[in-house]
C-alpha atoms as a PDB file:
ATOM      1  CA  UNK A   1       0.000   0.000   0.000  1.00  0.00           C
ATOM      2  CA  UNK A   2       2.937   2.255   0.789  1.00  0.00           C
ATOM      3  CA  UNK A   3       4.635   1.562  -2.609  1.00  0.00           C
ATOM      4  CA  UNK A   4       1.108   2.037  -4.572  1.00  0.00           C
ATOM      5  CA  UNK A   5       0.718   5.890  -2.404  1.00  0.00           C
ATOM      6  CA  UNK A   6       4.413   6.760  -2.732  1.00  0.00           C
ATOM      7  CA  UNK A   7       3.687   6.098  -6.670  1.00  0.00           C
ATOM      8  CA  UNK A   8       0.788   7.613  -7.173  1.00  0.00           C
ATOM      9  CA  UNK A   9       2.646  10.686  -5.418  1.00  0.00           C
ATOM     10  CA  UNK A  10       5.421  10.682  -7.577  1.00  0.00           C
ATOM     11  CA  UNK A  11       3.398  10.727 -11.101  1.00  0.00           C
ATOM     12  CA  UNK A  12       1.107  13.930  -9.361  1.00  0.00           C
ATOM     13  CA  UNK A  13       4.715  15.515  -9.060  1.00  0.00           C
ATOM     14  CA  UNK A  14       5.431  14.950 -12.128  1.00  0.00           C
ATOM     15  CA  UNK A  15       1.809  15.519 -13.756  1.00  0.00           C
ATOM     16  CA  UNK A  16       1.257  19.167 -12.031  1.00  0.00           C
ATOM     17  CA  UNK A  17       4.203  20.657 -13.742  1.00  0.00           C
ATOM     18  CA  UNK A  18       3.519  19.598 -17.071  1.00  0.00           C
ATOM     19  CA  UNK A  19      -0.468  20.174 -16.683  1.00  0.00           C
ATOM     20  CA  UNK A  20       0.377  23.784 -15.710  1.00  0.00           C
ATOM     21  CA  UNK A  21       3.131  24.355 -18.627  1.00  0.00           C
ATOM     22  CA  UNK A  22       0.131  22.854 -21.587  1.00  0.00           C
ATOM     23  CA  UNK A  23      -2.051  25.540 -20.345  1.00  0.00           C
ATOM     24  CA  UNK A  24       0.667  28.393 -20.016  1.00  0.00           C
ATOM     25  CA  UNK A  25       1.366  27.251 -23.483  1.00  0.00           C
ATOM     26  CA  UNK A  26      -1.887  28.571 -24.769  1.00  0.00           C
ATOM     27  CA  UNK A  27      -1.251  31.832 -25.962  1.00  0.00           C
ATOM     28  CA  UNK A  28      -2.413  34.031 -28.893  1.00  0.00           C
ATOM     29  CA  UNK A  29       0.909  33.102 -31.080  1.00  0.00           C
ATOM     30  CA  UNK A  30      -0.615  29.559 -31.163  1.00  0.00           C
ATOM     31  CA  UNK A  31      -3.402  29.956 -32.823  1.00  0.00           C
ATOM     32  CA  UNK A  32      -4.962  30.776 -36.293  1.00  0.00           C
ATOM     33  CA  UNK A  33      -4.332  33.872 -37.466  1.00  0.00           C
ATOM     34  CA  UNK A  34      -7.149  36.317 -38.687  1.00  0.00           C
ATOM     35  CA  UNK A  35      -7.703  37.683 -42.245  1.00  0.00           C
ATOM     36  CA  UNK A  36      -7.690  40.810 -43.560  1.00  0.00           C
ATOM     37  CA  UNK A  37     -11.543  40.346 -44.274  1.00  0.00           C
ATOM     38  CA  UNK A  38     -12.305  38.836 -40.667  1.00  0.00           C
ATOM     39  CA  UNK A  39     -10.286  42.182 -39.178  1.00  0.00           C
ATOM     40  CA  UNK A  40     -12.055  44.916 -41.484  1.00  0.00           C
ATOM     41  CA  UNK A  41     -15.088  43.335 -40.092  1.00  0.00           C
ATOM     42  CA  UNK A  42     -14.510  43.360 -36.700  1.00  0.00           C
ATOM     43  CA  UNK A  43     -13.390  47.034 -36.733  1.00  0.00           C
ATOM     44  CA  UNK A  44     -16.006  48.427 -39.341  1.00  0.00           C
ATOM     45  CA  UNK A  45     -18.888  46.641 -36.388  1.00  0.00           C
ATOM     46  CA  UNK A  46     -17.330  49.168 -33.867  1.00  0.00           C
ATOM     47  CA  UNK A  47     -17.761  51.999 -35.996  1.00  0.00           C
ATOM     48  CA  UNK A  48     -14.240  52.413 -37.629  1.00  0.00           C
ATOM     49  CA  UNK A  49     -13.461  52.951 -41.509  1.00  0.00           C
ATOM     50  CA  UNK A  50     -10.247  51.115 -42.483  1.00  0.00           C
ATOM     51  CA  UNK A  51      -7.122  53.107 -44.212  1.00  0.00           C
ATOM     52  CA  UNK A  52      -4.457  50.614 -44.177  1.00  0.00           C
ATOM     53  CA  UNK A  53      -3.966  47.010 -42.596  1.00  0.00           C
ATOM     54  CA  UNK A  54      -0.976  45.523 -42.282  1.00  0.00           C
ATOM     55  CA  UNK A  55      -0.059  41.744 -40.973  1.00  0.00           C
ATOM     56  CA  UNK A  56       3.502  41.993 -38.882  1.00  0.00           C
ATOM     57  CA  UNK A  57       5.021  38.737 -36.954  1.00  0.00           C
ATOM     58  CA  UNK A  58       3.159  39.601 -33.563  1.00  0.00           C
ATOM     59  CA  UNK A  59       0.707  42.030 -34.506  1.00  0.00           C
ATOM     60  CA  UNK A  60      -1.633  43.490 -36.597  1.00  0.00           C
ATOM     61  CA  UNK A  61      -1.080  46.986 -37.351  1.00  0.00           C
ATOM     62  CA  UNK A  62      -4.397  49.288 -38.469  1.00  0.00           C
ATOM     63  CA  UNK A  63      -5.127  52.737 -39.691  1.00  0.00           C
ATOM     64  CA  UNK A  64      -8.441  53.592 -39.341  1.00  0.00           C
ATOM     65  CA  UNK A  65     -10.940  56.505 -38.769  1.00  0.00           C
ATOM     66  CA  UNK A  66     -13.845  56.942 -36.656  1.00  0.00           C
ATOM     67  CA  UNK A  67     -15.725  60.304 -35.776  1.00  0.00           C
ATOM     68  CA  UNK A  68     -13.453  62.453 -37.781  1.00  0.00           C
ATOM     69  CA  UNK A  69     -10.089  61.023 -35.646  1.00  0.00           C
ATOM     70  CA  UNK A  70      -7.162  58.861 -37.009  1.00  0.00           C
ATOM     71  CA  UNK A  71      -5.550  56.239 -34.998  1.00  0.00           C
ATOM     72  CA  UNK A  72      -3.164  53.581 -35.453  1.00  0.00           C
ATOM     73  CA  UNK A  73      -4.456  50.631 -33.633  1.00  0.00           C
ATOM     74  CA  UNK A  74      -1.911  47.229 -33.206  1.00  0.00           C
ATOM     75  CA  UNK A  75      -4.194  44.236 -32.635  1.00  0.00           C
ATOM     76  CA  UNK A  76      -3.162  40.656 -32.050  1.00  0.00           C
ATOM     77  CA  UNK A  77      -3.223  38.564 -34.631  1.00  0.00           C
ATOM     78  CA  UNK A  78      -5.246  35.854 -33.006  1.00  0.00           C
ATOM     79  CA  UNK A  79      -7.708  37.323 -30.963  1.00  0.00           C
ATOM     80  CA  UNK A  80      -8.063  40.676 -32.625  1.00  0.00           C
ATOM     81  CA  UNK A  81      -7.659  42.507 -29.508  1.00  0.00           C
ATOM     82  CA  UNK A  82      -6.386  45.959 -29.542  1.00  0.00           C
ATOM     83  CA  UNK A  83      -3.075  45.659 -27.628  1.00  0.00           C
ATOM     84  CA  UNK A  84      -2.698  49.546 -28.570  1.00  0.00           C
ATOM     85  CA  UNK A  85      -3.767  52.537 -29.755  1.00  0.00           C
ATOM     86  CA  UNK A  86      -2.571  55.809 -30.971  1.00  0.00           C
ATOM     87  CA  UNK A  87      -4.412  59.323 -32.299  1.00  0.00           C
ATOM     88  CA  UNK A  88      -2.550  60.023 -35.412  1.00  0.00           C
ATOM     89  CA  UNK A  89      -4.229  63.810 -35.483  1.00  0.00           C
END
């Protein structure tokens, strides 16, 4: 019974670890990217008119307009999130 717990231990030590480092492993850079079409949808729904779009390794870099105002937004690639934005005005 001892040998069965002390095993059972040792594969939870070694388990945990690796469990934990799957799930850190599941960020943005690992999934599909978006298209150009899928991210001049996104941003025309919130209101914004597209000037330029470019795909870079880590980010997706935007021109756009809304209200009269110019800002460069950098979204990620996967999620479309704006990581930042600028006013280019």
């Amino acid at each position: 019974m001892k040998k069965l717990m002390l095993g059972v231990c040792a594969a939870a030590l070694i388990a945990i670890p690796l469990v934990g480092y799957s799930v850190a492993g599941t960020d943005s850079k690992s999934g599909e990217r978006l298209s150009d079409a899928q991210v001049r949808t996104l941003l025309e729904k919130q209101g914004y008119e597209i000037i330029r779009l470019e795909h870079d390794d880590d980010e997706i870099e935007v021109y756009v307009k809304r209200d009269g105002v110019t800002w460069e937004l950098e979204l990620d690639p996967v999620t479309g999130k704006t990581l930042e934005q600028e006013r280019k005005d």
